[in-house]
PDB file of N, CA and C in Angstrom:
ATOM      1  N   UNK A   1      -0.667 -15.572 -25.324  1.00  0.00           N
ATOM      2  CA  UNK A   1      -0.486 -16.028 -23.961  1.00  0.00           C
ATOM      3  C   UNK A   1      -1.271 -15.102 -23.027  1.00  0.00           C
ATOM      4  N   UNK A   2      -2.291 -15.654 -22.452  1.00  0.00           N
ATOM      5  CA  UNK A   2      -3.068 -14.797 -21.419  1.00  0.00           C
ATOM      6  C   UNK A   2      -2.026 -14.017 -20.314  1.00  0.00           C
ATOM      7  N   UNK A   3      -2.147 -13.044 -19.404  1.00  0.00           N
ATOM      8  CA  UNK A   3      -1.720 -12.688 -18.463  1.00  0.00           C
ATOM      9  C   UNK A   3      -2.142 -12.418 -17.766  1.00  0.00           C
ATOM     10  N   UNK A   4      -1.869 -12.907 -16.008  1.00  0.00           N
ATOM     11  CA  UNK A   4      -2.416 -13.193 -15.399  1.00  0.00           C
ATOM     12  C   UNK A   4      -2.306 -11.565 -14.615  1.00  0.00           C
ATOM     13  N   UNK A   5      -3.241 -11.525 -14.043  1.00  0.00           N
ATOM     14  CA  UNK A   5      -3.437 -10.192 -12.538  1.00  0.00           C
ATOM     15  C   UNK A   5      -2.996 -11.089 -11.065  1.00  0.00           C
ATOM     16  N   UNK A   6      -2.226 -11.696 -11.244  1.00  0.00           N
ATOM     17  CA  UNK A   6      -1.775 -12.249  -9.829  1.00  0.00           C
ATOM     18  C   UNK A   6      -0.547 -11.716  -9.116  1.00  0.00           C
ATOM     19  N   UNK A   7      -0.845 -10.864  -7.417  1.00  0.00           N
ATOM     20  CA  UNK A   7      -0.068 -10.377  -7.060  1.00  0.00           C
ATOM     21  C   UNK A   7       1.132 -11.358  -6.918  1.00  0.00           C
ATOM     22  N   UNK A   8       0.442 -12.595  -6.240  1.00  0.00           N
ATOM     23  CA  UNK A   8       1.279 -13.847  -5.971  1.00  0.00           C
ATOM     24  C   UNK A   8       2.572 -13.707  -7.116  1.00  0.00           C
ATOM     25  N   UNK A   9       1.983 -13.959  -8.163  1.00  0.00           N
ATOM     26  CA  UNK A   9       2.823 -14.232  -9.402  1.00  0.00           C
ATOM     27  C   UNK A   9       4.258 -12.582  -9.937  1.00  0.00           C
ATOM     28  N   UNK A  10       3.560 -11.359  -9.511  1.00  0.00           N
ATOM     29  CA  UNK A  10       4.274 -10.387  -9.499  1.00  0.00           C
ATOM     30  C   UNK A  10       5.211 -10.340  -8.713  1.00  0.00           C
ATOM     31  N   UNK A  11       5.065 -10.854  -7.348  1.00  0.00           N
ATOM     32  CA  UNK A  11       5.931 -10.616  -6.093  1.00  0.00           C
ATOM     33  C   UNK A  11       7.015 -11.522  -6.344  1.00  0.00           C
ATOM     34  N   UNK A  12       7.025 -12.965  -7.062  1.00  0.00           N
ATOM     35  CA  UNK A  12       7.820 -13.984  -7.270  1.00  0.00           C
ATOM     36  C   UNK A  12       9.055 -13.439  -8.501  1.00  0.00           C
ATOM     37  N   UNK A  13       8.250 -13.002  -9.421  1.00  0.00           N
ATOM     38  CA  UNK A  13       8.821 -12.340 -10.695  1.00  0.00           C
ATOM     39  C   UNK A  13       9.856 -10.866 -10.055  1.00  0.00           C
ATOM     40  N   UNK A  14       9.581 -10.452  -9.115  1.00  0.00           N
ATOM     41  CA  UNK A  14      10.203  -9.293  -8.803  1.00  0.00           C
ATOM     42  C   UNK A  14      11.293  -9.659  -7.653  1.00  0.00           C
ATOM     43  N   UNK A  15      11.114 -11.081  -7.104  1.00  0.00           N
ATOM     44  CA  UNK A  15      12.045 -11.712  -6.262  1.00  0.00           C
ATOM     45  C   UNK A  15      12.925 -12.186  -7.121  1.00  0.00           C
ATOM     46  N   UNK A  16      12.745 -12.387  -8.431  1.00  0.00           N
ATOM     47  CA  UNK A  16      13.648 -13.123  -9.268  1.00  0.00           C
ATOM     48  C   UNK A  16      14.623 -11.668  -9.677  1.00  0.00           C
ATOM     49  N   UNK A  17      13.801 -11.063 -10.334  1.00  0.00           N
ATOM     50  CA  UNK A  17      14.990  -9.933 -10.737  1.00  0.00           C
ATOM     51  C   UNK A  17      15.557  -9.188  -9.848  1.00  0.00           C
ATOM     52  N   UNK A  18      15.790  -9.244  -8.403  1.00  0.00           N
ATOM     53  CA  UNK A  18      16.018  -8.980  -7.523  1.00  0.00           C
ATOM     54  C   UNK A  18      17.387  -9.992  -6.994  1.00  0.00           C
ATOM     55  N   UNK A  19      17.279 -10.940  -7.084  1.00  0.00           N
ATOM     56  CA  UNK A  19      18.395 -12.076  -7.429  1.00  0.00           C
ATOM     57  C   UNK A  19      19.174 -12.252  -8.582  1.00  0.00           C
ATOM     58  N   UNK A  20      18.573 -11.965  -9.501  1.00  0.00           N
ATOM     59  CA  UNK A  20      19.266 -12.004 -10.881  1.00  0.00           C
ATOM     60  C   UNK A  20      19.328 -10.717 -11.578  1.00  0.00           C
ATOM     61  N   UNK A  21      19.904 -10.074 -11.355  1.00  0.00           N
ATOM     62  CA  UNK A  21      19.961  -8.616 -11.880  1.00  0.00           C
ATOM     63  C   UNK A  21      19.977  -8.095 -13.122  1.00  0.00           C
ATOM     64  N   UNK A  22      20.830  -9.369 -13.823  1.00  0.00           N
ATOM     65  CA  UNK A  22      20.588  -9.404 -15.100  1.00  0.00           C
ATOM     66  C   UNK A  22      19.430  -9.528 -15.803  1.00  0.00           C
ATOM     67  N   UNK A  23      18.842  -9.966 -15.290  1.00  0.00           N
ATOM     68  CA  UNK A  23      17.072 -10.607 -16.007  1.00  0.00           C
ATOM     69  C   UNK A  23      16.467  -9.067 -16.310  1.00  0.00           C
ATOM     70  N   UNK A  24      15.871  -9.472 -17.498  1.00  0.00           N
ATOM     71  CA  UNK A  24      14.829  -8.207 -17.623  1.00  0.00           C
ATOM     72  C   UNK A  24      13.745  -8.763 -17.742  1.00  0.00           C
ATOM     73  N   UNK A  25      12.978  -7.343 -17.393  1.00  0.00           N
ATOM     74  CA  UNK A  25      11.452  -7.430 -17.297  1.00  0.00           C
ATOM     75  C   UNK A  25      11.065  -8.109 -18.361  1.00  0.00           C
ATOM     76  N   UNK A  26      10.779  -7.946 -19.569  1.00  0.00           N
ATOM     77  CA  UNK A  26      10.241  -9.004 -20.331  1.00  0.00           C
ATOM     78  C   UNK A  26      10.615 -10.445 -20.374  1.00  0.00           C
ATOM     79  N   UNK A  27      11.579 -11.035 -19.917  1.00  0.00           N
ATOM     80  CA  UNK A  27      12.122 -11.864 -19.961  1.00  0.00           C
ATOM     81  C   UNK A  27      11.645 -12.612 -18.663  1.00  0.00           C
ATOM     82  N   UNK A  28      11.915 -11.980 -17.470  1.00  0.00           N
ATOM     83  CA  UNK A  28      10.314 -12.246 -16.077  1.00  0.00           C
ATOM     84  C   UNK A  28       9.220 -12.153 -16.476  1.00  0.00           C
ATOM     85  N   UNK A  29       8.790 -11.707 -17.206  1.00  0.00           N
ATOM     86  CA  UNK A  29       7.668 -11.495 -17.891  1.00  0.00           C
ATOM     87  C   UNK A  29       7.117 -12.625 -18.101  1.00  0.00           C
ATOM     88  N   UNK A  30       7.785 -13.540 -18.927  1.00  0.00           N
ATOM     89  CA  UNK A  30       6.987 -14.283 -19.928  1.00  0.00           C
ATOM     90  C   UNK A  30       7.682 -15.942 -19.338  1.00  0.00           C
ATOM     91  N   UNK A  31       8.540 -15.878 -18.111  1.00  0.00           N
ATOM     92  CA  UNK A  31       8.557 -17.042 -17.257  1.00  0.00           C
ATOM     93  C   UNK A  31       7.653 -17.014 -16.384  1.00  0.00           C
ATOM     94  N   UNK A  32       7.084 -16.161 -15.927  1.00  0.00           N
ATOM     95  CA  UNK A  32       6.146 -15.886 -14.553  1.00  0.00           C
ATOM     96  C   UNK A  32       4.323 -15.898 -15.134  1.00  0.00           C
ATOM     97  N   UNK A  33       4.535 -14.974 -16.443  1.00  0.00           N
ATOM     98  CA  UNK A  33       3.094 -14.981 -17.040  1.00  0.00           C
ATOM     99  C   UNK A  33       2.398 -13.932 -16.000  1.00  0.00           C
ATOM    100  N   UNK A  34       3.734 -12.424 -16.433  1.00  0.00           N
ATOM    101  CA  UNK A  34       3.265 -11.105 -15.992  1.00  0.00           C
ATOM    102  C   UNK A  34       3.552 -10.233 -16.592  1.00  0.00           C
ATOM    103  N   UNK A  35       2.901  -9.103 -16.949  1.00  0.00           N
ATOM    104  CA  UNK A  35       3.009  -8.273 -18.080  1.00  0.00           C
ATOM    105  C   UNK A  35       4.109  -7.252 -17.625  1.00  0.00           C
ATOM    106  N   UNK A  36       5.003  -7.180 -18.169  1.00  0.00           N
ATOM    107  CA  UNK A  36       6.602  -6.809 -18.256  1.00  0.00           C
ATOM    108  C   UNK A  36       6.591  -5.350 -17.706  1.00  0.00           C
ATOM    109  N   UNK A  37       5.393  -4.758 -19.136  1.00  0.00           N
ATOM    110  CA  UNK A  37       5.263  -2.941 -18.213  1.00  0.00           C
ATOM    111  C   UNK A  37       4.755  -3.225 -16.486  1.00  0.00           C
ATOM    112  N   UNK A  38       4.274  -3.764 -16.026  1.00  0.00           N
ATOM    113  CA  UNK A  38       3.757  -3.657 -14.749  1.00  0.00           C
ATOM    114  C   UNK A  38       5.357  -4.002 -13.810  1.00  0.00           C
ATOM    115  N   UNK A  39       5.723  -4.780 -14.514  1.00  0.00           N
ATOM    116  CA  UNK A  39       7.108  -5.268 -13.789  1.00  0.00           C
ATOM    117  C   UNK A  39       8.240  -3.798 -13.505  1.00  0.00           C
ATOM    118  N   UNK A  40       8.311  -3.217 -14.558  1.00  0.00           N
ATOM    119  CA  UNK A  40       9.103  -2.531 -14.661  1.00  0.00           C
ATOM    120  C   UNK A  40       8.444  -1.303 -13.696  1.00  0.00           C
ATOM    121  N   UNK A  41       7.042  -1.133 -13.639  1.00  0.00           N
ATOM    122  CA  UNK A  41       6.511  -0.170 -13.040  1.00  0.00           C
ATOM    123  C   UNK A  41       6.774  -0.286 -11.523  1.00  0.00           C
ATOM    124  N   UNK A  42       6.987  -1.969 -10.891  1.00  0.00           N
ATOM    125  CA  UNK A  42       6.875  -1.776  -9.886  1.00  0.00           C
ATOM    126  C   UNK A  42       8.265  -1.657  -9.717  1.00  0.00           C
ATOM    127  N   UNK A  43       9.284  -2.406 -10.078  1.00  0.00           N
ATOM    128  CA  UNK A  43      10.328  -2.561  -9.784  1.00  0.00           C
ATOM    129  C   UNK A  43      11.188  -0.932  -9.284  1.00  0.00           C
ATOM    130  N   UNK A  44      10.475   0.268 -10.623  1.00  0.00           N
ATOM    131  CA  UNK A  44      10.860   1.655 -10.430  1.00  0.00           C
ATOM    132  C   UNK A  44       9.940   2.419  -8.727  1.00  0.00           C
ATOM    133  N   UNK A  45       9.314   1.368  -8.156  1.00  0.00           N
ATOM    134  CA  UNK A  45       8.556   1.844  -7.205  1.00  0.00           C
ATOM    135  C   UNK A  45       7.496   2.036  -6.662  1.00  0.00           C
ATOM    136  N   UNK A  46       6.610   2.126  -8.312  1.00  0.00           N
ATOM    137  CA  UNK A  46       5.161   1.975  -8.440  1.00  0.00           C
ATOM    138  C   UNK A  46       4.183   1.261  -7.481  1.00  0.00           C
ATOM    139  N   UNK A  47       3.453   1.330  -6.664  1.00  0.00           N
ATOM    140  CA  UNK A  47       2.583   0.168  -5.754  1.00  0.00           C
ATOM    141  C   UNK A  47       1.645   0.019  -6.457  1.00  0.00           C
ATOM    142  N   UNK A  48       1.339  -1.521  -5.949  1.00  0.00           N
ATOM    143  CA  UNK A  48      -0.273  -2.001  -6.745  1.00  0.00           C
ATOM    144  C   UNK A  48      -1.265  -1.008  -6.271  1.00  0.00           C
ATOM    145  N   UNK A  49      -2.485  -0.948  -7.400  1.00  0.00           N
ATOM    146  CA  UNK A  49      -3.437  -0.231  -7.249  1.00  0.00           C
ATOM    147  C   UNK A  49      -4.114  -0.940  -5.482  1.00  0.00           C
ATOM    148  N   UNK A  50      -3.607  -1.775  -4.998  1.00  0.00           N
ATOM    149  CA  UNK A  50      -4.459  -2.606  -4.347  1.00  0.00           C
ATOM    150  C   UNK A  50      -3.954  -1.980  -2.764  1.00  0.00           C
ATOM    151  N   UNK A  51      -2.486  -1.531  -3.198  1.00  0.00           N
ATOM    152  CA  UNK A  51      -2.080  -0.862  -1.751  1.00  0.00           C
ATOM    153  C   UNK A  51      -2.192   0.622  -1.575  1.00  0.00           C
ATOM    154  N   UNK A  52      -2.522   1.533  -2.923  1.00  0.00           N
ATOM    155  CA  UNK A  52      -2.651   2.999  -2.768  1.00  0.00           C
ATOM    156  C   UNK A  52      -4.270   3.540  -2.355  1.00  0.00           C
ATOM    157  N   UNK A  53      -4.113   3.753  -1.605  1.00  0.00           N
ATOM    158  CA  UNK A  53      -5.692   4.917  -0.982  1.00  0.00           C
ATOM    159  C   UNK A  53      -5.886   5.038  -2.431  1.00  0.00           C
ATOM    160  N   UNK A  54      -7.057   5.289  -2.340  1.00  0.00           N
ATOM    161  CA  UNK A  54      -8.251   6.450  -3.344  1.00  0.00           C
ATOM    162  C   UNK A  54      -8.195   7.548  -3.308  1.00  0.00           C
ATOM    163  N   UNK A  55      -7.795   8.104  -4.335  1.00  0.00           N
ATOM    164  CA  UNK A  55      -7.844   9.506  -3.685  1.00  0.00           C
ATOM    165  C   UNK A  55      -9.043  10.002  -3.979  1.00  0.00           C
ATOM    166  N   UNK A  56     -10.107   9.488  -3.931  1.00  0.00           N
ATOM    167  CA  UNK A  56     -11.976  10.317  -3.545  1.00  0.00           C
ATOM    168  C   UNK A  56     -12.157  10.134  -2.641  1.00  0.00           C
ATOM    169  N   UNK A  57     -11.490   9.327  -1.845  1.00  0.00           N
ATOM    170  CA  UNK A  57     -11.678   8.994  -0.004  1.00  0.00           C
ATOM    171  C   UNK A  57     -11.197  10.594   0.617  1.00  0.00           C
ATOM    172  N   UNK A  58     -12.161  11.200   1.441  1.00  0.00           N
ATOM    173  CA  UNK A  58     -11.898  12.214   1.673  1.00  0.00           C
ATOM    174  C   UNK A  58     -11.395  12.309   3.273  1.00  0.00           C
ATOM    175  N   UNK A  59     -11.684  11.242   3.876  1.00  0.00           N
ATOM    176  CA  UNK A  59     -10.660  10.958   5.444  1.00  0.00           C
ATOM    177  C   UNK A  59     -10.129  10.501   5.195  1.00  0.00           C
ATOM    178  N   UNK A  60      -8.439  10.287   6.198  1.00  0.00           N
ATOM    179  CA  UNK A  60      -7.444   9.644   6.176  1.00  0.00           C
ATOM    180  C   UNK A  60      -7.998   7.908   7.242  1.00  0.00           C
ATOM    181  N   UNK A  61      -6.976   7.461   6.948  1.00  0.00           N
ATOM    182  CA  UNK A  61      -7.481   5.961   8.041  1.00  0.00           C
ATOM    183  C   UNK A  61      -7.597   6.225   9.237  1.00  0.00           C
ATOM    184  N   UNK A  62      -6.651   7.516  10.010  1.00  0.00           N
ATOM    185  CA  UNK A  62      -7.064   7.821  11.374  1.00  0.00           C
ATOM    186  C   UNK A  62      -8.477   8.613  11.754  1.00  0.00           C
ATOM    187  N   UNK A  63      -8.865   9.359  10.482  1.00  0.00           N
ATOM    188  CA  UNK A  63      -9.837  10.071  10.415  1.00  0.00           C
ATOM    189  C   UNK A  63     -11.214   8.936  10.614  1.00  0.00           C
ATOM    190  N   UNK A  64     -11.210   7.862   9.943  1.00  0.00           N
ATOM    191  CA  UNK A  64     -12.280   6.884   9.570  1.00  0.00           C
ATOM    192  C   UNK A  64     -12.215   6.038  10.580  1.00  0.00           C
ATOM    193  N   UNK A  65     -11.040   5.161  11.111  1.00  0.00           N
ATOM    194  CA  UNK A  65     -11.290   5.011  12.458  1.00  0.00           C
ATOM    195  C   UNK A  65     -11.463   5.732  14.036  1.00  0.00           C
ATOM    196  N   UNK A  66     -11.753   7.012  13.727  1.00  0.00           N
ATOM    197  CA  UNK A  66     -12.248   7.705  14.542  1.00  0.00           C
ATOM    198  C   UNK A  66     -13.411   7.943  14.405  1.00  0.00           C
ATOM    199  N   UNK A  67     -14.382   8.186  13.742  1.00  0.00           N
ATOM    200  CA  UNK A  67     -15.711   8.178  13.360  1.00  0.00           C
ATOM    201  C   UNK A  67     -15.977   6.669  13.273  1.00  0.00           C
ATOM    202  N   UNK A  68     -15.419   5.575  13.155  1.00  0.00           N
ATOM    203  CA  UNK A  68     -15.816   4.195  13.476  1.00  0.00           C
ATOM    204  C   UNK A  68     -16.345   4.105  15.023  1.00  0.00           C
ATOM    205  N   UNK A  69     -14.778   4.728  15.837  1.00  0.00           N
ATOM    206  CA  UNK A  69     -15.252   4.088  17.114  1.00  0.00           C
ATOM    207  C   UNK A  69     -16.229   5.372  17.737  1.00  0.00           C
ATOM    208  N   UNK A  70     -16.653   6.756  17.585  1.00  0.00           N
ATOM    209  CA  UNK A  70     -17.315   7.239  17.607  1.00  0.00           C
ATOM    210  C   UNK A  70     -18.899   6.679  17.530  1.00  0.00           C
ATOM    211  N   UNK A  71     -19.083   5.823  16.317  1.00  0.00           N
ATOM    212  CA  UNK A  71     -20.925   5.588  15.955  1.00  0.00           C
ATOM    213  C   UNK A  71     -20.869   4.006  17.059  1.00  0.00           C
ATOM    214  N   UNK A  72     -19.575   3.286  17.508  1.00  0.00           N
ATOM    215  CA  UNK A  72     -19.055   2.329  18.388  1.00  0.00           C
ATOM    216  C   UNK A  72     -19.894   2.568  19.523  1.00  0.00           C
ATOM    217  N   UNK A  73     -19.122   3.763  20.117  1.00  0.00           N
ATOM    218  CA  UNK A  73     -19.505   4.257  21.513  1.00  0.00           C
ATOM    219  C   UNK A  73     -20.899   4.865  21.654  1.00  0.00           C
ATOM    220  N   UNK A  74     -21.271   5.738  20.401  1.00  0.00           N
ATOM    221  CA  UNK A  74     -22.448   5.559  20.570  1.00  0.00           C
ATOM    222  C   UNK A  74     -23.694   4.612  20.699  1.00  0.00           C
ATOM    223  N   UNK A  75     -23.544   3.152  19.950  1.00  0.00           N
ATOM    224  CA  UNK A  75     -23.995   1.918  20.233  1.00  0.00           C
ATOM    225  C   UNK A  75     -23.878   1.385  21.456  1.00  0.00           C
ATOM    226  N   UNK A  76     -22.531   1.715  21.973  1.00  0.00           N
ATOM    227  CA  UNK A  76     -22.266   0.633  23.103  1.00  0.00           C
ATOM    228  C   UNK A  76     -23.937   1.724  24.657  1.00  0.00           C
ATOM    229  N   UNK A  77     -23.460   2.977  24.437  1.00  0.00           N
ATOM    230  CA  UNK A  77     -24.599   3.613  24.900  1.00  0.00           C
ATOM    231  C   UNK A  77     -25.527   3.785  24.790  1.00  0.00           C
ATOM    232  N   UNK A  78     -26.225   2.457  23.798  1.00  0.00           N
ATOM    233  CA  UNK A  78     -28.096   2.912  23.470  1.00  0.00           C
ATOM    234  C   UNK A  78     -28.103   3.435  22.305  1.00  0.00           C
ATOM    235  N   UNK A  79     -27.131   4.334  21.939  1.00  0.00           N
ATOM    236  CA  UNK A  79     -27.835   5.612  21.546  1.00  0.00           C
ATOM    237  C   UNK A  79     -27.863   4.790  19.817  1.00  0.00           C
ATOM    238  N   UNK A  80     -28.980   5.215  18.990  1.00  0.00           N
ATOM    239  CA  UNK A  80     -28.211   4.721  17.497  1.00  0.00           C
ATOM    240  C   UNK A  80     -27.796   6.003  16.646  1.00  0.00           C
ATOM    241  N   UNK A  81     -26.524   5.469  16.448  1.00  0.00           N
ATOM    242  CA  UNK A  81     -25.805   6.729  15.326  1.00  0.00           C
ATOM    243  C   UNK A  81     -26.942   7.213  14.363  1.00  0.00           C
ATOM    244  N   UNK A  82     -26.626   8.823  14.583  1.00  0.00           N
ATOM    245  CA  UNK A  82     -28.096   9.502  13.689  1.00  0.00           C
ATOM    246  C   UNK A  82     -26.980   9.846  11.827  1.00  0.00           C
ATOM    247  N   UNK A  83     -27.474   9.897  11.228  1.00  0.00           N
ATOM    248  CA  UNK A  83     -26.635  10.268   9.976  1.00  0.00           C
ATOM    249  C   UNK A  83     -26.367  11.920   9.942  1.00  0.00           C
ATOM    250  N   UNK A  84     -26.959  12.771  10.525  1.00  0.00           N
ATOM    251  CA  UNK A  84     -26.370  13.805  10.796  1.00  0.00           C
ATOM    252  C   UNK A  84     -25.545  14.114  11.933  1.00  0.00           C
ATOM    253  N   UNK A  85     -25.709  13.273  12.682  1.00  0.00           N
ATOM    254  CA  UNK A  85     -24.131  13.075  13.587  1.00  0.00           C
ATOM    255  C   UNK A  85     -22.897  12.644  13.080  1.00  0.00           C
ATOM    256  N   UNK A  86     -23.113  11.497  12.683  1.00  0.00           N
ATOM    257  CA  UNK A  86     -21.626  11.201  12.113  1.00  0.00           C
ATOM    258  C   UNK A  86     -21.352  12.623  10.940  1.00  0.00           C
ATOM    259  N   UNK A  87     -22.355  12.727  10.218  1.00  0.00           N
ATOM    260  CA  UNK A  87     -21.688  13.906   8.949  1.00  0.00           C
ATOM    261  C   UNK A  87     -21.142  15.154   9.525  1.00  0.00           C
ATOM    262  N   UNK A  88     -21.670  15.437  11.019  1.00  0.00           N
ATOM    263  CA  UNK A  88     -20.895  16.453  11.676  1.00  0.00           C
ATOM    264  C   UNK A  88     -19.735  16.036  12.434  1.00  0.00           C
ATOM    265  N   UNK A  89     -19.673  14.958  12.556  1.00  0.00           N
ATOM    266  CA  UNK A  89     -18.259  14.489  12.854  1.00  0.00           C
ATOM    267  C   UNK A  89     -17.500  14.727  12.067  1.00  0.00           C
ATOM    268  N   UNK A  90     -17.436  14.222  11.144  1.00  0.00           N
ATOM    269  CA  UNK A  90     -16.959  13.807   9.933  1.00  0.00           C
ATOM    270  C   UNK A  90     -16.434  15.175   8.949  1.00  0.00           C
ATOM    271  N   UNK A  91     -17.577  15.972   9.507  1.00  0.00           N
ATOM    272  CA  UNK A  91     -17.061  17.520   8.925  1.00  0.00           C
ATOM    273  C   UNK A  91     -16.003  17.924  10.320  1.00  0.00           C
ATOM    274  N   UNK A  92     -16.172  18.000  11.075  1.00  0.00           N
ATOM    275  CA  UNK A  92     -15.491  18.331  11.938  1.00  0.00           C
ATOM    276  C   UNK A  92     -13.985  17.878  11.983  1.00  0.00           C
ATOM    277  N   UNK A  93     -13.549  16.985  11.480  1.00  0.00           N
ATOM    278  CA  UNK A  93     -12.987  16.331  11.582  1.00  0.00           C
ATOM    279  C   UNK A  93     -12.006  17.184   9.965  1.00  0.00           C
ATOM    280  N   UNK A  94     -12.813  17.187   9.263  1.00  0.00           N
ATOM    281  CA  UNK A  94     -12.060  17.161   7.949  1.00  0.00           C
ATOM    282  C   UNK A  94     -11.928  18.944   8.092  1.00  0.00           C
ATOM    283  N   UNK A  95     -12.693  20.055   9.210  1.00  0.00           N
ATOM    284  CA  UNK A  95     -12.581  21.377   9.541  1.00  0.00           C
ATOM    285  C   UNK A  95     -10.895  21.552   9.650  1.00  0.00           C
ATOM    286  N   UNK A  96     -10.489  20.706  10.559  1.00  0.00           N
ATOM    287  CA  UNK A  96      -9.289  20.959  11.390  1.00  0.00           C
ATOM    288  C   UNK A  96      -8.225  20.774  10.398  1.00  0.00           C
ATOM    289  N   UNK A  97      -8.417  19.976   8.925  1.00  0.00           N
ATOM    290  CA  UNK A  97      -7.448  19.817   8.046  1.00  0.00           C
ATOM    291  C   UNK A  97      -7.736  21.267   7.066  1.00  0.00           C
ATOM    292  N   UNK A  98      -8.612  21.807   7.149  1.00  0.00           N
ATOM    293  CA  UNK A  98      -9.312  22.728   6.507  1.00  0.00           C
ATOM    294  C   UNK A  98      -9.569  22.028   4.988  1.00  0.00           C
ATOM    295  N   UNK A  99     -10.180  21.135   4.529  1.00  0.00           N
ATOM    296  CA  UNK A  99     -10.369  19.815   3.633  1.00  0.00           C
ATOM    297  C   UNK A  99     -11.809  20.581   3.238  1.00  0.00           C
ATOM    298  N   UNK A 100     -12.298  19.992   2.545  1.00  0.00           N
ATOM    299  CA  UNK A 100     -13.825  20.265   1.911  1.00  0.00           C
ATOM    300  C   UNK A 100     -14.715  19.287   2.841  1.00  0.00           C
ATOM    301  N   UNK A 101     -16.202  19.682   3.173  1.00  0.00           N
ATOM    302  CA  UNK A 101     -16.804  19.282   4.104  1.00  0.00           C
ATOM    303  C   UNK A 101     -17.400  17.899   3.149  1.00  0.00           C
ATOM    304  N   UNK A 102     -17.379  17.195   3.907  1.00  0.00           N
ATOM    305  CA  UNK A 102     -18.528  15.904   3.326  1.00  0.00           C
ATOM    306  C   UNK A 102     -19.683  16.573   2.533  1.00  0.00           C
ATOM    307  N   UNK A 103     -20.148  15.876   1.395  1.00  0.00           N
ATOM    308  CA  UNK A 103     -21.266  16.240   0.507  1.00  0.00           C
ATOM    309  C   UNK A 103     -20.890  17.339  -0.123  1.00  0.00           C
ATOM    310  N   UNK A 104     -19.843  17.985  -0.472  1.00  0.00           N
ATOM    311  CA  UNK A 104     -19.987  19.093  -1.188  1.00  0.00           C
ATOM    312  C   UNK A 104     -19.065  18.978  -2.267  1.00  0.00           C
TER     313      UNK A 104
END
């Protein structure tokens, strides 16, 4: 029996054992056509790979939308974002966390 990678199909399977308490994961498993370890992984808490950051991403989301609207404002002024501007942003930025600088 193939198994599917569908969040759709996980979220339904985890609404069920969530209602039925009794049900086990393999047993959602193989009504839903979702692989049981993943069930059990999320059910203990686990998030899909699809909602956890990267951890090689070296800004946070406030960090990255700040250097967004940064190369923004510089557009909206003419100016075009130089690539050693933003990377000194960008270091600057990651200074204040005391983080490792971009490129290194």
């Amino acid at each position: 029996m193939p198994l599917k990678n569908d969040e759709s199909q996980v979220l339904l399977a985890l609404q069920a054992m969530r209602q039925d308490p009794t049900l086990t994961a393999q047993t959602v498993g193989k009504l839903f056509d979702v692989d049981h370890q993943k069930l059990s992984r999320r059910k203990r808490g686990m998030q899909s790979r699809r909602d956890i950051s990267a951890n090689s991403l070296k800004l946070d989301k406030l960090e990255d939308q700040t250097i967004v609207q940064y190369i923004l404002d510089l557009d909206s002024q003419g100016f075009p974002p130089q690539l050693s501007s933003v990377e000194d942003m960008a270091n600057r930025l990651l200074a204040e966390r005391n983080a490792q600088r971009i490129g290194t």
